[in-house]
C-alpha atoms as a PDB file:
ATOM      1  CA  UNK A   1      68.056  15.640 -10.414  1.00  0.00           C
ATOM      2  CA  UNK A   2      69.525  15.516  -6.459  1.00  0.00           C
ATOM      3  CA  UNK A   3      69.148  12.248  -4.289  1.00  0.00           C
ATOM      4  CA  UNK A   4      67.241  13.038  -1.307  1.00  0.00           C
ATOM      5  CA  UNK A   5      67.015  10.802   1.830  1.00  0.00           C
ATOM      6  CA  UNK A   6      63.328  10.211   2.366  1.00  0.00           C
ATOM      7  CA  UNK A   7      62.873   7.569   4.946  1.00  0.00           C
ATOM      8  CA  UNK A   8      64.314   4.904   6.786  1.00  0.00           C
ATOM      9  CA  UNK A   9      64.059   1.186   5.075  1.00  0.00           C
ATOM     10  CA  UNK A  10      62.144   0.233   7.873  1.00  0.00           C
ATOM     11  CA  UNK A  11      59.788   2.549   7.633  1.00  0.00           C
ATOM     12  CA  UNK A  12      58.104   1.712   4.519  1.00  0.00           C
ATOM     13  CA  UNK A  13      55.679  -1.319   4.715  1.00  0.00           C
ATOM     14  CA  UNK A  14      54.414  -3.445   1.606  1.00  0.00           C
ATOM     15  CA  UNK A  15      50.723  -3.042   1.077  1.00  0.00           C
ATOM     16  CA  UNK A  16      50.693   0.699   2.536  1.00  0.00           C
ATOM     17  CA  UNK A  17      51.929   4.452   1.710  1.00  0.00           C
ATOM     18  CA  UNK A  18      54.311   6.339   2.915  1.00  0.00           C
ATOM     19  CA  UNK A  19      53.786  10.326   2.859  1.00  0.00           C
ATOM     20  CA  UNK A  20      57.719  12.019   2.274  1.00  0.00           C
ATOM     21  CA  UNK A  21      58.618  16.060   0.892  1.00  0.00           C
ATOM     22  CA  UNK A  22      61.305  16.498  -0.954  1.00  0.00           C
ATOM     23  CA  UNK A  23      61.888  20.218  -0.740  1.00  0.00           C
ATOM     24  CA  UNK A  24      58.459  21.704  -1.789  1.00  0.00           C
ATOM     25  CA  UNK A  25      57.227  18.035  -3.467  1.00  0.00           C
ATOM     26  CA  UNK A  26      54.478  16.014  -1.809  1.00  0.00           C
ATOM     27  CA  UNK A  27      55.741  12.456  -2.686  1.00  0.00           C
ATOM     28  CA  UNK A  28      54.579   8.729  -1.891  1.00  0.00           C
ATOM     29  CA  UNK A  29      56.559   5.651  -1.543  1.00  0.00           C
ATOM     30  CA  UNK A  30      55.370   2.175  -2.073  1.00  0.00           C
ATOM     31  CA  UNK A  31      57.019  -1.023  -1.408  1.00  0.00           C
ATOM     32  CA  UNK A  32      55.976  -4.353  -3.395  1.00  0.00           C
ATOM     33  CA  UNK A  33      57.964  -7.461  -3.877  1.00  0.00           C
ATOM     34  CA  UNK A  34      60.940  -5.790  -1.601  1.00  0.00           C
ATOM     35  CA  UNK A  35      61.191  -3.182  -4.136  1.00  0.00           C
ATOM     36  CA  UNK A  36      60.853   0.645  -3.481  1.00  0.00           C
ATOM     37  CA  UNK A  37      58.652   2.888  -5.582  1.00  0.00           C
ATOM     38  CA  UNK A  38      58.148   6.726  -5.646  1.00  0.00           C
ATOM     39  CA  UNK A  39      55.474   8.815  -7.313  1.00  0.00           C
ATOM     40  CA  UNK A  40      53.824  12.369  -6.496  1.00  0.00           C
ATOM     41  CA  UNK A  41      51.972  11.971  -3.381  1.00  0.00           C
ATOM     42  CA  UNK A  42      49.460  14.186  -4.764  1.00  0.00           C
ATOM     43  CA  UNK A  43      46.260  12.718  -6.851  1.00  0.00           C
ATOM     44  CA  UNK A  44      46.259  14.613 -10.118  1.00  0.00           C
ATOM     45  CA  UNK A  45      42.388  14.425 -10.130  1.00  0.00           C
ATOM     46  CA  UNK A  46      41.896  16.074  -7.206  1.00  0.00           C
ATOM     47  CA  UNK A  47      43.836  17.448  -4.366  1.00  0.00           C
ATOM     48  CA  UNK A  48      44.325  13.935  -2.126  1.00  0.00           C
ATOM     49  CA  UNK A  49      47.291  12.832  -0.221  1.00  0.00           C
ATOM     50  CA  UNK A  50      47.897   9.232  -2.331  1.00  0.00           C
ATOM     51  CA  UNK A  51      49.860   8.016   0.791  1.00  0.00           C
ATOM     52  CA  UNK A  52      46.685   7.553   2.389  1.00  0.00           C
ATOM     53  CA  UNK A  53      45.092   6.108  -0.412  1.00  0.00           C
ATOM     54  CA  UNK A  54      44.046   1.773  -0.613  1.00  0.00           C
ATOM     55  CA  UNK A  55      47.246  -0.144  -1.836  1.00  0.00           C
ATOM     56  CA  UNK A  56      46.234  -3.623  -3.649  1.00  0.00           C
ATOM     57  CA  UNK A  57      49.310  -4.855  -6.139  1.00  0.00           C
ATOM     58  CA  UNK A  58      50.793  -2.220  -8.039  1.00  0.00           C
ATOM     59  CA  UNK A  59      48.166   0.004  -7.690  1.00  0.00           C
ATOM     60  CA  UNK A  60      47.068   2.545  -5.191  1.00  0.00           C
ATOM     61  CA  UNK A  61      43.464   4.299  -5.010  1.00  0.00           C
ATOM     62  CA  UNK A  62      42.864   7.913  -4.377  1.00  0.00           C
ATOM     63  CA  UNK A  63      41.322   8.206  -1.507  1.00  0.00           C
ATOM     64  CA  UNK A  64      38.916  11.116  -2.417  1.00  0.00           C
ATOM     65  CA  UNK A  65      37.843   9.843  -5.566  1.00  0.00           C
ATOM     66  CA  UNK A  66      38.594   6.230  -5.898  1.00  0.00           C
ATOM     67  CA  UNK A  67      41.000   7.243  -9.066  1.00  0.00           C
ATOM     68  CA  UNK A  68      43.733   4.181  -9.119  1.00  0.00           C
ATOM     69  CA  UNK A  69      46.992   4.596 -10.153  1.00  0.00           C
ATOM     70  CA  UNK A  70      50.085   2.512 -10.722  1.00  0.00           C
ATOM     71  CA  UNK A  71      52.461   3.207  -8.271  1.00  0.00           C
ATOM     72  CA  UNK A  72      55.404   1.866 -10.553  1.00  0.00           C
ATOM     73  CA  UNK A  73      54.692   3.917 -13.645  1.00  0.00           C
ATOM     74  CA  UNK A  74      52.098   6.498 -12.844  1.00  0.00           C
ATOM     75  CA  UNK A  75      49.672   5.354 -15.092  1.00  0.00           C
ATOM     76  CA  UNK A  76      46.115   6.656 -14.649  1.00  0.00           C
ATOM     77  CA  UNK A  77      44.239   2.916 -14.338  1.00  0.00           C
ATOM     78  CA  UNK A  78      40.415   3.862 -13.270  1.00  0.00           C
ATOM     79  CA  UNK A  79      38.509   7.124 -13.957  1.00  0.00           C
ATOM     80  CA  UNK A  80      38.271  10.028 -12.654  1.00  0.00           C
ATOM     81  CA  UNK A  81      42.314   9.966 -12.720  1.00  0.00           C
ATOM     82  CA  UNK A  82      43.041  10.619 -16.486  1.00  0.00           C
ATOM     83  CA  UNK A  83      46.276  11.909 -15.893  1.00  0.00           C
ATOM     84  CA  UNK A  84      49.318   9.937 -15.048  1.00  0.00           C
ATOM     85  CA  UNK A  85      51.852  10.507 -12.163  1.00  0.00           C
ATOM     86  CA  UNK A  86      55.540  11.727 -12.449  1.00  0.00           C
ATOM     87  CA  UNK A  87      57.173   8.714 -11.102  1.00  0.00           C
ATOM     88  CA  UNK A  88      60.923   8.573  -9.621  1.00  0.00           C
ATOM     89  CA  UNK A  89      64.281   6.591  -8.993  1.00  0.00           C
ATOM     90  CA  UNK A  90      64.655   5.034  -6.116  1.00  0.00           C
ATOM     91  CA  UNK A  91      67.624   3.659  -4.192  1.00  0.00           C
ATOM     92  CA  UNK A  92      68.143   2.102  -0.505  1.00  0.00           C
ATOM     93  CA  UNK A  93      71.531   2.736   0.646  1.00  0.00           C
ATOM     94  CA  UNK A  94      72.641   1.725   4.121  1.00  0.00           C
ATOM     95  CA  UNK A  95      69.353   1.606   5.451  1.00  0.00           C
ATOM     96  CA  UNK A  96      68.018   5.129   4.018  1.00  0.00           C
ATOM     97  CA  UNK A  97      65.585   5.232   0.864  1.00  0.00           C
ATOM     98  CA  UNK A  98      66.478   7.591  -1.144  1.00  0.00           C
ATOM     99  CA  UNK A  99      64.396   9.453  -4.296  1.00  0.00           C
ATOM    100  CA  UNK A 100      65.834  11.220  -6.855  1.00  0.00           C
ATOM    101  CA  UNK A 101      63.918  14.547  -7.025  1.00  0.00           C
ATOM    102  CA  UNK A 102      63.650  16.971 -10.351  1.00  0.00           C
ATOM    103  CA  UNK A 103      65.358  20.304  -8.922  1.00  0.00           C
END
């Protein structure tokens, strides 16, 4: 695993995405309750950017398919997403948000 700086704190908005790579990894970050949340930023129904995708809660929707997901554990909540989403640590230091990536 290797911390990678993804964004700046104020960056990140609760109730939206936030599109980040991480080398060659598509991820999204999610805020909710002043907490930070990473996930793949890819839908694993169907190639959709999840950034973009409605936040409500925990949950965001694909916005190709109208799959749902929770951002905080990858779960697969609504059909057509049946798969579940790699999720990932996240940490805030001195203003950055960092993700700790797979390498």
């Amino acid at each position: 695993m290797s911390w990678v700086r993804v964004a700046d704190e104020t960056e990140i908005f609760e109730g939206y995405g936030f599109a980040a790579t991480a080398g060659i990894r598509h991820i999204a970050i999610f805020k909710a309750e002043d907490s930070f949340y990473a996930c793949d930023g890819i839908c694993t129904h169907a190639h959709a950017f999840l950034a973009e995708g409605y936040v409500e809660g925990d949950e965001v929707e694909c916005p190709m398919h109208l799959g749902r997901f929770n951002f905080r554990t990858g779960k697969a909540v609504c059909a057509p997403a049946r798969v579940d989403l790699n999720t990932f640590p996240v940490e805030v230091r001195d203003g950055g948000v960092f993700v700790d990536i797979p390498v």
